[in-house]
PDB file of N, CA and C in Angstrom:
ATOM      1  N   UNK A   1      10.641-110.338  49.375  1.00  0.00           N
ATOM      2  CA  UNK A   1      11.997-110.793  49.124  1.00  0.00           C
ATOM      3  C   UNK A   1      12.587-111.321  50.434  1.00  0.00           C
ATOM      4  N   UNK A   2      12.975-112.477  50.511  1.00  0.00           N
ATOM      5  CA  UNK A   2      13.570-113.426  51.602  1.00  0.00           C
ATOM      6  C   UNK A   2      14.861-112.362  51.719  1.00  0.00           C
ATOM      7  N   UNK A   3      15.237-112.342  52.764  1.00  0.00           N
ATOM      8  CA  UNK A   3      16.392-111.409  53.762  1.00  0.00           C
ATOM      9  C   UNK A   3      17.392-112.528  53.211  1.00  0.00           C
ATOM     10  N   UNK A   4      19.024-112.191  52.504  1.00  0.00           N
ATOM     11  CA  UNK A   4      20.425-113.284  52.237  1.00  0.00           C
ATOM     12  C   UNK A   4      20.571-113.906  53.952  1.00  0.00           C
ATOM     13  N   UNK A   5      21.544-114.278  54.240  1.00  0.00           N
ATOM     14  CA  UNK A   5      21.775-115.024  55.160  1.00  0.00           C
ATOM     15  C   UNK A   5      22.931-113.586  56.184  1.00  0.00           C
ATOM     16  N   UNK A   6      23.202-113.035  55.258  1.00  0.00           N
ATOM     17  CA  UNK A   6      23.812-112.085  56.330  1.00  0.00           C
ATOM     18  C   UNK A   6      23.143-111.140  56.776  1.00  0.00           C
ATOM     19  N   UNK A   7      21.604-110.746  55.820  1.00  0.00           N
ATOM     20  CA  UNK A   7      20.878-110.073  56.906  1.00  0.00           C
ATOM     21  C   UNK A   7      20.617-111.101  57.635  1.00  0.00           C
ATOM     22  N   UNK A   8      19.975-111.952  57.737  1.00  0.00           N
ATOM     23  CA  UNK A   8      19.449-112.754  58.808  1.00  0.00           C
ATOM     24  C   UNK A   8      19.248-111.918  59.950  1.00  0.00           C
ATOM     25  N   UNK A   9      18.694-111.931  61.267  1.00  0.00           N
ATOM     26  CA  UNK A   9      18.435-111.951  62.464  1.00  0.00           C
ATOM     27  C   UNK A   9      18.730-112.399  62.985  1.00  0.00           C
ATOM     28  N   UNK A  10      19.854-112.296  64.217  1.00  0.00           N
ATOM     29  CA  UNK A  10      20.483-112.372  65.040  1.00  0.00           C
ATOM     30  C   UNK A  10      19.590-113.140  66.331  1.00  0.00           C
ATOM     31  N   UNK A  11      19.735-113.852  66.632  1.00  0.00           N
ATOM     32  CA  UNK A  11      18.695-114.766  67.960  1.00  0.00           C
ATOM     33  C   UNK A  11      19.578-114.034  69.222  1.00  0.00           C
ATOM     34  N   UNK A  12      19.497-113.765  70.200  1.00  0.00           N
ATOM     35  CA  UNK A  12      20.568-114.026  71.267  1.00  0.00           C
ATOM     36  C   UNK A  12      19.391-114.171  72.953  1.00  0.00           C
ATOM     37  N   UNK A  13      20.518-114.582  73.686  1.00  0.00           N
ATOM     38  CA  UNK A  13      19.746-114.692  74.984  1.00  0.00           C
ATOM     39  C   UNK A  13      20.936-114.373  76.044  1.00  0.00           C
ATOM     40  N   UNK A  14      21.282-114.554  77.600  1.00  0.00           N
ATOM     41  CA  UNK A  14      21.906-114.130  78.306  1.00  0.00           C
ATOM     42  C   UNK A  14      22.197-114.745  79.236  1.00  0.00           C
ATOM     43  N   UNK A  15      23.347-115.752  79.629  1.00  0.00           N
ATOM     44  CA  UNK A  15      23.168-116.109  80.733  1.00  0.00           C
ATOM     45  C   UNK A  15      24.428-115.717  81.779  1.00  0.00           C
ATOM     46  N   UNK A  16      24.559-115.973  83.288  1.00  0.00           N
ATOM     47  CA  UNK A  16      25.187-115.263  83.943  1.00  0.00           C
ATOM     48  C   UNK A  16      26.307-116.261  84.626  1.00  0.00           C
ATOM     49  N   UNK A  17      26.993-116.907  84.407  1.00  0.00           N
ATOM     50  CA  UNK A  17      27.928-117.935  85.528  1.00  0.00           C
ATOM     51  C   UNK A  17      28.382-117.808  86.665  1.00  0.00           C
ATOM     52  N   UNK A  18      27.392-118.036  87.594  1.00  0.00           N
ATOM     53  CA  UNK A  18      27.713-118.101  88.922  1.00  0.00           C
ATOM     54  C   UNK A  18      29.283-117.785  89.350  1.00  0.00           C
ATOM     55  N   UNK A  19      29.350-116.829  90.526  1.00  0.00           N
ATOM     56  CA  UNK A  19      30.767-116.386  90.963  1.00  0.00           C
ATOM     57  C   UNK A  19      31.252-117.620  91.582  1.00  0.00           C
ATOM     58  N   UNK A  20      30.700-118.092  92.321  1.00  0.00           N
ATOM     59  CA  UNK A  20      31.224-119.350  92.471  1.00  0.00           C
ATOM     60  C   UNK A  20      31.010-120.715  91.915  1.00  0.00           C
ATOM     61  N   UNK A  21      31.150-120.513  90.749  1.00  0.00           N
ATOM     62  CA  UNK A  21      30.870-121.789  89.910  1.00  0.00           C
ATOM     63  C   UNK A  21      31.631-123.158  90.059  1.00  0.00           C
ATOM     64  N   UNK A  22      31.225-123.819  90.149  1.00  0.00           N
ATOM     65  CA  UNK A  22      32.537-125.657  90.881  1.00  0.00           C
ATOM     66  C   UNK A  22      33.185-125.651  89.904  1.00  0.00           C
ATOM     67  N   UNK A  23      33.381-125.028  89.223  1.00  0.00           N
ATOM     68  CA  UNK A  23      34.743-124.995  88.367  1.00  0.00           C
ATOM     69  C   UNK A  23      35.686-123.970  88.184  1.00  0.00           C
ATOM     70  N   UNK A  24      35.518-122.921  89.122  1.00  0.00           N
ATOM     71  CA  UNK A  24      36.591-122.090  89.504  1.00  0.00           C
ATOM     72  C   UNK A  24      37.442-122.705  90.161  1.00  0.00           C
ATOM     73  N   UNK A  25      37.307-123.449  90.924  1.00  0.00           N
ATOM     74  CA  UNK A  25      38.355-123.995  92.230  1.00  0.00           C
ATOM     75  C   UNK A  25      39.242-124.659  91.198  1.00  0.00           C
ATOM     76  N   UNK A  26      39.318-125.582  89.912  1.00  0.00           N
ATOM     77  CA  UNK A  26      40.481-126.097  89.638  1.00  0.00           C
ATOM     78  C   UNK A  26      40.577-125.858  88.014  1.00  0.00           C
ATOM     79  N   UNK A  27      40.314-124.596  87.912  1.00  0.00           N
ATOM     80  CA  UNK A  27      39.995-124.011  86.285  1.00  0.00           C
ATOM     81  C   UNK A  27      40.424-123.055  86.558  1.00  0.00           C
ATOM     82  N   UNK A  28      41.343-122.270  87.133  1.00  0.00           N
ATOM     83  CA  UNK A  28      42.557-122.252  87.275  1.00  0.00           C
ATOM     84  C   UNK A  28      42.904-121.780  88.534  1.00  0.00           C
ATOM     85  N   UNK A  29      43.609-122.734  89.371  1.00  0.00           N
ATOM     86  CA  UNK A  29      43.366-121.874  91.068  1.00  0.00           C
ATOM     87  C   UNK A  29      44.016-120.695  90.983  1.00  0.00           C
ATOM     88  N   UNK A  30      43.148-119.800  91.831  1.00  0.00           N
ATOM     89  CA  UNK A  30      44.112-118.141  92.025  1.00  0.00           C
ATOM     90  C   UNK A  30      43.783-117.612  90.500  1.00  0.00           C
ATOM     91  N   UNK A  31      43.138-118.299  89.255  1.00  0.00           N
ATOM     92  CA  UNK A  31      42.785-117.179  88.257  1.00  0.00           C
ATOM     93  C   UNK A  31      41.600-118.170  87.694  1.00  0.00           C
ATOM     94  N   UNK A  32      40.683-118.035  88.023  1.00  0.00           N
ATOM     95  CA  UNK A  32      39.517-119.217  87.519  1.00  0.00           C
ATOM     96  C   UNK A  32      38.693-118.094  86.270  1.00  0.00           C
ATOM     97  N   UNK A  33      39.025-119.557  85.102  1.00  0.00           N
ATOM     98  CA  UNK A  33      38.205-119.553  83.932  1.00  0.00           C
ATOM     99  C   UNK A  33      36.969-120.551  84.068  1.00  0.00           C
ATOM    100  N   UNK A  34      35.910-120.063  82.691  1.00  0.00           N
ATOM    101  CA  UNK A  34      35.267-121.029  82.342  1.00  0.00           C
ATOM    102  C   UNK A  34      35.535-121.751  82.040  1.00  0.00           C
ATOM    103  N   UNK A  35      35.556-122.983  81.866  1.00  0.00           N
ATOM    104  CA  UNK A  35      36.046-124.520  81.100  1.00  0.00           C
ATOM    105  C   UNK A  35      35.702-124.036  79.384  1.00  0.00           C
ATOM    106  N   UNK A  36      36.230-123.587  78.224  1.00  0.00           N
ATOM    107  CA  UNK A  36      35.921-123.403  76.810  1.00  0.00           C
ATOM    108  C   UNK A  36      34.946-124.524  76.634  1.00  0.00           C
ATOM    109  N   UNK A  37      35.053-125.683  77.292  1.00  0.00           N
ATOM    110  CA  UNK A  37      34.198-127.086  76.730  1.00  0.00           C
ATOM    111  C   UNK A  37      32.840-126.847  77.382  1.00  0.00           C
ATOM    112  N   UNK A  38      32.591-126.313  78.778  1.00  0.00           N
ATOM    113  CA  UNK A  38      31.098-125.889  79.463  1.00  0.00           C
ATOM    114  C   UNK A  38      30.849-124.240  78.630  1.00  0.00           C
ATOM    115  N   UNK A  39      31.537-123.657  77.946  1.00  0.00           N
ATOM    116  CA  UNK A  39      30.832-122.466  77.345  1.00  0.00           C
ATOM    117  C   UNK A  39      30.046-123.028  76.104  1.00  0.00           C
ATOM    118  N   UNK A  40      30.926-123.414  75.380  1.00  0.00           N
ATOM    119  CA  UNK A  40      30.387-124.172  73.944  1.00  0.00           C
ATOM    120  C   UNK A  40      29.017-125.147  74.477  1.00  0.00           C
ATOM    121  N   UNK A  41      28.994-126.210  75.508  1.00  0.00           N
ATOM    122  CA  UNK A  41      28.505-127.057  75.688  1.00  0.00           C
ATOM    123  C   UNK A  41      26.740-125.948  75.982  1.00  0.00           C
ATOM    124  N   UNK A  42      27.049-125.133  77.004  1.00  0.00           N
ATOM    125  CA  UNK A  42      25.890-124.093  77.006  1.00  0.00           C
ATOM    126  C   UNK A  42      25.426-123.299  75.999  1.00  0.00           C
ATOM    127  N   UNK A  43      26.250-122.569  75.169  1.00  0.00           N
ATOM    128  CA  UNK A  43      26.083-122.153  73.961  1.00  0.00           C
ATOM    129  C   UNK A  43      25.156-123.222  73.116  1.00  0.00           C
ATOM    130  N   UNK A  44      25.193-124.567  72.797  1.00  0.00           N
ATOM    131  CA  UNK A  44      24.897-125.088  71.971  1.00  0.00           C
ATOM    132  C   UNK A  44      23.263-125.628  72.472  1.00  0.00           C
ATOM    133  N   UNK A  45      22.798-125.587  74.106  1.00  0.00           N
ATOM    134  CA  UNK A  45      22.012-125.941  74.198  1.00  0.00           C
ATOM    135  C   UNK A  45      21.044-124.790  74.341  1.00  0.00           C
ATOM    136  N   UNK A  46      21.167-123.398  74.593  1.00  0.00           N
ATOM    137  CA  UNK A  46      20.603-122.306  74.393  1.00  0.00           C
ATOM    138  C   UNK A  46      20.256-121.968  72.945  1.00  0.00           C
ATOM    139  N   UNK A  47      20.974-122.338  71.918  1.00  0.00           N
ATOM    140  CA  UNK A  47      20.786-122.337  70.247  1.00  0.00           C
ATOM    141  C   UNK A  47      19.651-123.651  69.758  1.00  0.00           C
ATOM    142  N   UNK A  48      19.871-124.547  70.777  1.00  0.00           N
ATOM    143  CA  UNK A  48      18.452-125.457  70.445  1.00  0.00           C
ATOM    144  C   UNK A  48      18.967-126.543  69.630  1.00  0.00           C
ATOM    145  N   UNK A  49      20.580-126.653  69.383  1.00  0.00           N
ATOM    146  CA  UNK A  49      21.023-128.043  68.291  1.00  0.00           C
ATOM    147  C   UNK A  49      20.830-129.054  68.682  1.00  0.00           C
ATOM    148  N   UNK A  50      20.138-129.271  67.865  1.00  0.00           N
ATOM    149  CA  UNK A  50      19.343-131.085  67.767  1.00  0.00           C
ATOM    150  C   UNK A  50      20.859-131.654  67.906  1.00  0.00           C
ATOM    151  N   UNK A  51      20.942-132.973  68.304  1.00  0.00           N
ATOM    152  CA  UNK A  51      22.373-133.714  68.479  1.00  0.00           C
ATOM    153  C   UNK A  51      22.355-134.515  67.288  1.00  0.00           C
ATOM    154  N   UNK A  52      22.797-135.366  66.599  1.00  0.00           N
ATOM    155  CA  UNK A  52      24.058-134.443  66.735  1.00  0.00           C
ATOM    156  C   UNK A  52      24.402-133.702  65.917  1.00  0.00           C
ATOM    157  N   UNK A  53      25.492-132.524  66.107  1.00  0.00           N
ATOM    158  CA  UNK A  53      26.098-131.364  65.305  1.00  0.00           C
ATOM    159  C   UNK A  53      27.056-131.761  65.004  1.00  0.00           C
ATOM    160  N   UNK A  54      27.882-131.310  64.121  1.00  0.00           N
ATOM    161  CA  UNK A  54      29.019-130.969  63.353  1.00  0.00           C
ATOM    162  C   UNK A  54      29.650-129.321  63.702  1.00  0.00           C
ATOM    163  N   UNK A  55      30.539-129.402  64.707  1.00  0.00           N
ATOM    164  CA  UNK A  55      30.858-128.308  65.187  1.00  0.00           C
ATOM    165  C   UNK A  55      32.308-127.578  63.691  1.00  0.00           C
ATOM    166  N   UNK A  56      32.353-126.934  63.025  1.00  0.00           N
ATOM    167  CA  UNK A  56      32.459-126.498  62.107  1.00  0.00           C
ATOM    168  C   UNK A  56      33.763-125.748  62.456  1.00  0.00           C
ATOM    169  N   UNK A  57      33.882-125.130  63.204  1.00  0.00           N
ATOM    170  CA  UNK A  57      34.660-123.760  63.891  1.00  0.00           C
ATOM    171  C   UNK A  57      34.289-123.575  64.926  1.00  0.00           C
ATOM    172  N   UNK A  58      35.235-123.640  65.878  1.00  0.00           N
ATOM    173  CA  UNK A  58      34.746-122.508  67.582  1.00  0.00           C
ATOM    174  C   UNK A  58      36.406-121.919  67.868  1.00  0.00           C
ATOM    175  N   UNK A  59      36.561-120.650  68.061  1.00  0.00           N
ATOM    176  CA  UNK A  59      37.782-120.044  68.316  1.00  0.00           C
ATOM    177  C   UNK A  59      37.413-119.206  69.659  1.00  0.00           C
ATOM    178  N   UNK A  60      37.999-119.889  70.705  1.00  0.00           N
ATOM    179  CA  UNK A  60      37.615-119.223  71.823  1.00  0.00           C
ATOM    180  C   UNK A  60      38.864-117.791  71.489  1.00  0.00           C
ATOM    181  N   UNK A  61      38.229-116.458  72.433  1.00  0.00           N
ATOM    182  CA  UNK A  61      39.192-115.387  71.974  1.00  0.00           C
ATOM    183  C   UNK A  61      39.879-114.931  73.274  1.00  0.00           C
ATOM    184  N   UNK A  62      39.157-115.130  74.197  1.00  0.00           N
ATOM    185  CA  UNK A  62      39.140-113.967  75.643  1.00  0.00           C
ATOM    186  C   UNK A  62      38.679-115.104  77.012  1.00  0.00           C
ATOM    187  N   UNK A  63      39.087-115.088  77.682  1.00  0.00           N
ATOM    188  CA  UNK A  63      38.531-116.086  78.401  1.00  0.00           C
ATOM    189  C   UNK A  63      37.200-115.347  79.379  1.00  0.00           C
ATOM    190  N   UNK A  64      36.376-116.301  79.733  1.00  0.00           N
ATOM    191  CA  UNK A  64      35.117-115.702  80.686  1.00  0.00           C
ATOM    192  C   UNK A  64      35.712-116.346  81.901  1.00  0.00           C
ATOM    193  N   UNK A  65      35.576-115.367  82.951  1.00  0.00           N
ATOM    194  CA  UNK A  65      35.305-115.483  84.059  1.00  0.00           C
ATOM    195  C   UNK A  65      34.012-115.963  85.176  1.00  0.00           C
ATOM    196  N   UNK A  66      34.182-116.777  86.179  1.00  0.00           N
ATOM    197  CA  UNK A  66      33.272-117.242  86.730  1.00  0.00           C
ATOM    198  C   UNK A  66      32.344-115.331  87.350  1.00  0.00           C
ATOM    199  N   UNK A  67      30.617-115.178  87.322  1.00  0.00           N
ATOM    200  CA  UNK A  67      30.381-114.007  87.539  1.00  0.00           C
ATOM    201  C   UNK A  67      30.341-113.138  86.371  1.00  0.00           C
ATOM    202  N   UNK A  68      31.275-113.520  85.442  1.00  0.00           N
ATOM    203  CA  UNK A  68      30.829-112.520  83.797  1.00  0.00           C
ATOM    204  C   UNK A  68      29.199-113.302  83.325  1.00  0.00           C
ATOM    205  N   UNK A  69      28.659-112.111  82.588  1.00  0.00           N
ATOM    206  CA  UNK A  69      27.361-112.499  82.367  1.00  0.00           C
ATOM    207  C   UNK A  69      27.757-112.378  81.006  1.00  0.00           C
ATOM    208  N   UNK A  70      27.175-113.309  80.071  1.00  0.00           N
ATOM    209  CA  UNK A  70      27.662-113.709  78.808  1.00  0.00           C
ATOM    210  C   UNK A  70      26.405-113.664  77.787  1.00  0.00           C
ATOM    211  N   UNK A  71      26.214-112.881  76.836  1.00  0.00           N
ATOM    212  CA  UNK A  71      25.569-112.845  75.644  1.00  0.00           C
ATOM    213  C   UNK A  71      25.974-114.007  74.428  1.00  0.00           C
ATOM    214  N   UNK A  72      25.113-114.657  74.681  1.00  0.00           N
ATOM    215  CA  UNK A  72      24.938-115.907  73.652  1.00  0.00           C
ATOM    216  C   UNK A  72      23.725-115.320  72.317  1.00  0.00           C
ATOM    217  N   UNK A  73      24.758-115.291  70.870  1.00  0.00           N
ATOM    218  CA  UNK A  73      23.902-115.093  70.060  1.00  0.00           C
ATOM    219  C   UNK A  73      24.112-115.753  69.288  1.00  0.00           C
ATOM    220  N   UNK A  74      22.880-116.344  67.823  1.00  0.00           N
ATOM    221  CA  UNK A  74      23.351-117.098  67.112  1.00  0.00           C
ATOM    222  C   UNK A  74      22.494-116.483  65.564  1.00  0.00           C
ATOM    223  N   UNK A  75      23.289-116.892  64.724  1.00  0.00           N
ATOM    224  CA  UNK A  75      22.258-116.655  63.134  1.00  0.00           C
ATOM    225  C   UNK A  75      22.061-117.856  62.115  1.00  0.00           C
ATOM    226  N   UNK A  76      20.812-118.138  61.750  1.00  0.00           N
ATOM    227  CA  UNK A  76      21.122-118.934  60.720  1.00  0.00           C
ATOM    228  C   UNK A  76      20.870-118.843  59.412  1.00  0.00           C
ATOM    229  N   UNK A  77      22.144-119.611  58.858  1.00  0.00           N
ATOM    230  CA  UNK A  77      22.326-119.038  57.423  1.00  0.00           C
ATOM    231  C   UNK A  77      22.271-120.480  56.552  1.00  0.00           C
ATOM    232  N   UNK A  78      22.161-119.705  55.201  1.00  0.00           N
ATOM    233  CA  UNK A  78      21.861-121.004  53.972  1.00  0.00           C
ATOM    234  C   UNK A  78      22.610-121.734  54.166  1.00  0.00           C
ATOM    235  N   UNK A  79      21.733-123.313  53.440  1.00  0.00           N
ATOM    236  CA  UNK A  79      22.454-124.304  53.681  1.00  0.00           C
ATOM    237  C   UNK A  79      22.543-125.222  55.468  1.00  0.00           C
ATOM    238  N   UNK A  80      22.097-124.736  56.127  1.00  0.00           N
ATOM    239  CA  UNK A  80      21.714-125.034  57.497  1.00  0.00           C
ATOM    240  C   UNK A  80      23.096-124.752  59.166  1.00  0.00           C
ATOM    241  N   UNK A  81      23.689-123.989  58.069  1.00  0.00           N
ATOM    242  CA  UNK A  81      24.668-123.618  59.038  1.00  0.00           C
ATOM    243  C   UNK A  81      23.686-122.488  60.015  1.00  0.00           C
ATOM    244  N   UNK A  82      24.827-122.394  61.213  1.00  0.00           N
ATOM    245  CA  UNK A  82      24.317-121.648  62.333  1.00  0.00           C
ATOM    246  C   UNK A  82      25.754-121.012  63.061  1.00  0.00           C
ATOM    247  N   UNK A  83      25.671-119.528  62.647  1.00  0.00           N
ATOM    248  CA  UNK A  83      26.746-119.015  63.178  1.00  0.00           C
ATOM    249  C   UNK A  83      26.653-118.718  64.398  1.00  0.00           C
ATOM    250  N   UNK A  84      27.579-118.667  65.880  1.00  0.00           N
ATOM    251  CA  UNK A  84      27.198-118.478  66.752  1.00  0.00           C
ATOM    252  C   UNK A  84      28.464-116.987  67.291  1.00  0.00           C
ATOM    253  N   UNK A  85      28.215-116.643  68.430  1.00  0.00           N
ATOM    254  CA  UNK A  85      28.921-115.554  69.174  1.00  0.00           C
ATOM    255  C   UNK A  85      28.935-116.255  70.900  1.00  0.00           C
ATOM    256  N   UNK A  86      29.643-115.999  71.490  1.00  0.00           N
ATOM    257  CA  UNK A  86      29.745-115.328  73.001  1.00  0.00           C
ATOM    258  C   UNK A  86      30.351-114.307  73.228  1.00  0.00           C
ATOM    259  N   UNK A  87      29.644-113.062  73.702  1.00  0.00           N
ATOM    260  CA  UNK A  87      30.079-111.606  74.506  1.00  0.00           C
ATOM    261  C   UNK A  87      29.959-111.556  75.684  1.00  0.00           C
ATOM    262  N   UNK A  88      31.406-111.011  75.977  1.00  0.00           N
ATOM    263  CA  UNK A  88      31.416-110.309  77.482  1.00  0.00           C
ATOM    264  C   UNK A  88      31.770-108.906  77.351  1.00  0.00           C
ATOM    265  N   UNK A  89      30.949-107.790  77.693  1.00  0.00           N
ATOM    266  CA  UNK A  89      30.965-106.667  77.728  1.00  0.00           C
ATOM    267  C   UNK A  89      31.647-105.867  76.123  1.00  0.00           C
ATOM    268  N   UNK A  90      30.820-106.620  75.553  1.00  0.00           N
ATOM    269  CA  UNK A  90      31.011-106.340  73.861  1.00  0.00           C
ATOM    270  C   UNK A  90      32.633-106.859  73.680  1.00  0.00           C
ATOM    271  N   UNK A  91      32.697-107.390  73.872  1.00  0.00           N
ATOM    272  CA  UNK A  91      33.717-108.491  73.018  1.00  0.00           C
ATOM    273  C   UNK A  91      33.708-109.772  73.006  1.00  0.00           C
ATOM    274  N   UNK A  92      34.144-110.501  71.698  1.00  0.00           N
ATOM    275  CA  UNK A  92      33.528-111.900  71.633  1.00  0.00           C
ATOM    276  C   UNK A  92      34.807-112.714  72.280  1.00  0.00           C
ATOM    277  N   UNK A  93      34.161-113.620  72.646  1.00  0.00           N
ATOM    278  CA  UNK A  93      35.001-114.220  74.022  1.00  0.00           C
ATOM    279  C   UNK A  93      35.162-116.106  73.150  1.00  0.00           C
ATOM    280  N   UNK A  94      34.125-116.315  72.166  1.00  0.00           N
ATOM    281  CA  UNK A  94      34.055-117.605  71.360  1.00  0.00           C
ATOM    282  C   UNK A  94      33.243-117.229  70.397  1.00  0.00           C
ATOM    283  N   UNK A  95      33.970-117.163  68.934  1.00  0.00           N
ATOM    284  CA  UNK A  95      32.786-117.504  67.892  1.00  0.00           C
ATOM    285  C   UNK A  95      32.840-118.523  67.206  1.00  0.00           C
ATOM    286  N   UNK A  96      31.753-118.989  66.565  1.00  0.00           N
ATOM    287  CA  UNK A  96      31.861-120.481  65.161  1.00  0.00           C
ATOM    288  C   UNK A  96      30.631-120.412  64.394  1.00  0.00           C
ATOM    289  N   UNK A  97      30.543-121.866  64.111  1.00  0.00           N
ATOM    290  CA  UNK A  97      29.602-122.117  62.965  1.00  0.00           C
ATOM    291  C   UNK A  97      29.670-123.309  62.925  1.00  0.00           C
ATOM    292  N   UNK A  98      28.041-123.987  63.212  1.00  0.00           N
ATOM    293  CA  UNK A  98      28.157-125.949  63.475  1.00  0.00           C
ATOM    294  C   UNK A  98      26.547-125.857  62.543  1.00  0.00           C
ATOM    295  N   UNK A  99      26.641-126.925  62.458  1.00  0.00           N
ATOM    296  CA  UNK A  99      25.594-127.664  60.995  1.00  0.00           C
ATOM    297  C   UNK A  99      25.254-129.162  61.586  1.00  0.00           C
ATOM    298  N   UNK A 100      24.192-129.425  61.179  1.00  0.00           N
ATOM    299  CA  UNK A 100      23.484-130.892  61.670  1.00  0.00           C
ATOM    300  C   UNK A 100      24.818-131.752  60.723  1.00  0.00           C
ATOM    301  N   UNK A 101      24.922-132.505  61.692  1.00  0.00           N
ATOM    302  CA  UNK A 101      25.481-133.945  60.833  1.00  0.00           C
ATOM    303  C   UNK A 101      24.815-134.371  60.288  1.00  0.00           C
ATOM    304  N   UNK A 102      25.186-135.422  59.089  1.00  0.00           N
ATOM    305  CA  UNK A 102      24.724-135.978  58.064  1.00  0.00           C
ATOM    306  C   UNK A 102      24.928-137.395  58.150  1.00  0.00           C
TER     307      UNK A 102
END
């Protein structure tokens, strides 16, 4: 019996953003974030999406800091969607769900 789409299996991998990343200095001086557009943009190439996608949903929640090490996970479910996560220290910091364009 094929697993529904909410068991699915969870993919994830890990990556770490440099403390001094060139985009602390003007992402926000004196409180530097990640750029939401370089998290997603990494997120999407660690998940393996063929270009182009149809980004569906992304709700950034928490912002990452340059030096937070970030858990990138993703699932895919029927129909060819692909739900994704970013965690920082167990809380999701961006989640969504993007699908091949048509």
């Amino acid at each position: 019996m094929k697993p529904s789409s909410a068991d699915a299996p969870w993919s994830e991998a890990r990556h770490r953003f440099d403390a001094g990343h060139p985009t602390a200095a003007g992402h926000f001086p004196g409180n530097p974030i990640i750029p939401g557009a370089l998290l997603l943009d990494h997120a999407l190439r660690v998940i393996g999406a063929a270009a182009p996608v149809e980004i569906q949903v992304a709700k950034f929640l928490r912002p990452i800091r340059p030096g937070d090490s970030v858990a990138i996970r993703w699932q895919h479910q029927a129909g060819g969607t692909v739900r994704f996560e970013c965690r920082v220290r167990d809380e999701v910091a961006l989640s969504g769900a993007l699908k091949a364009a048509s």
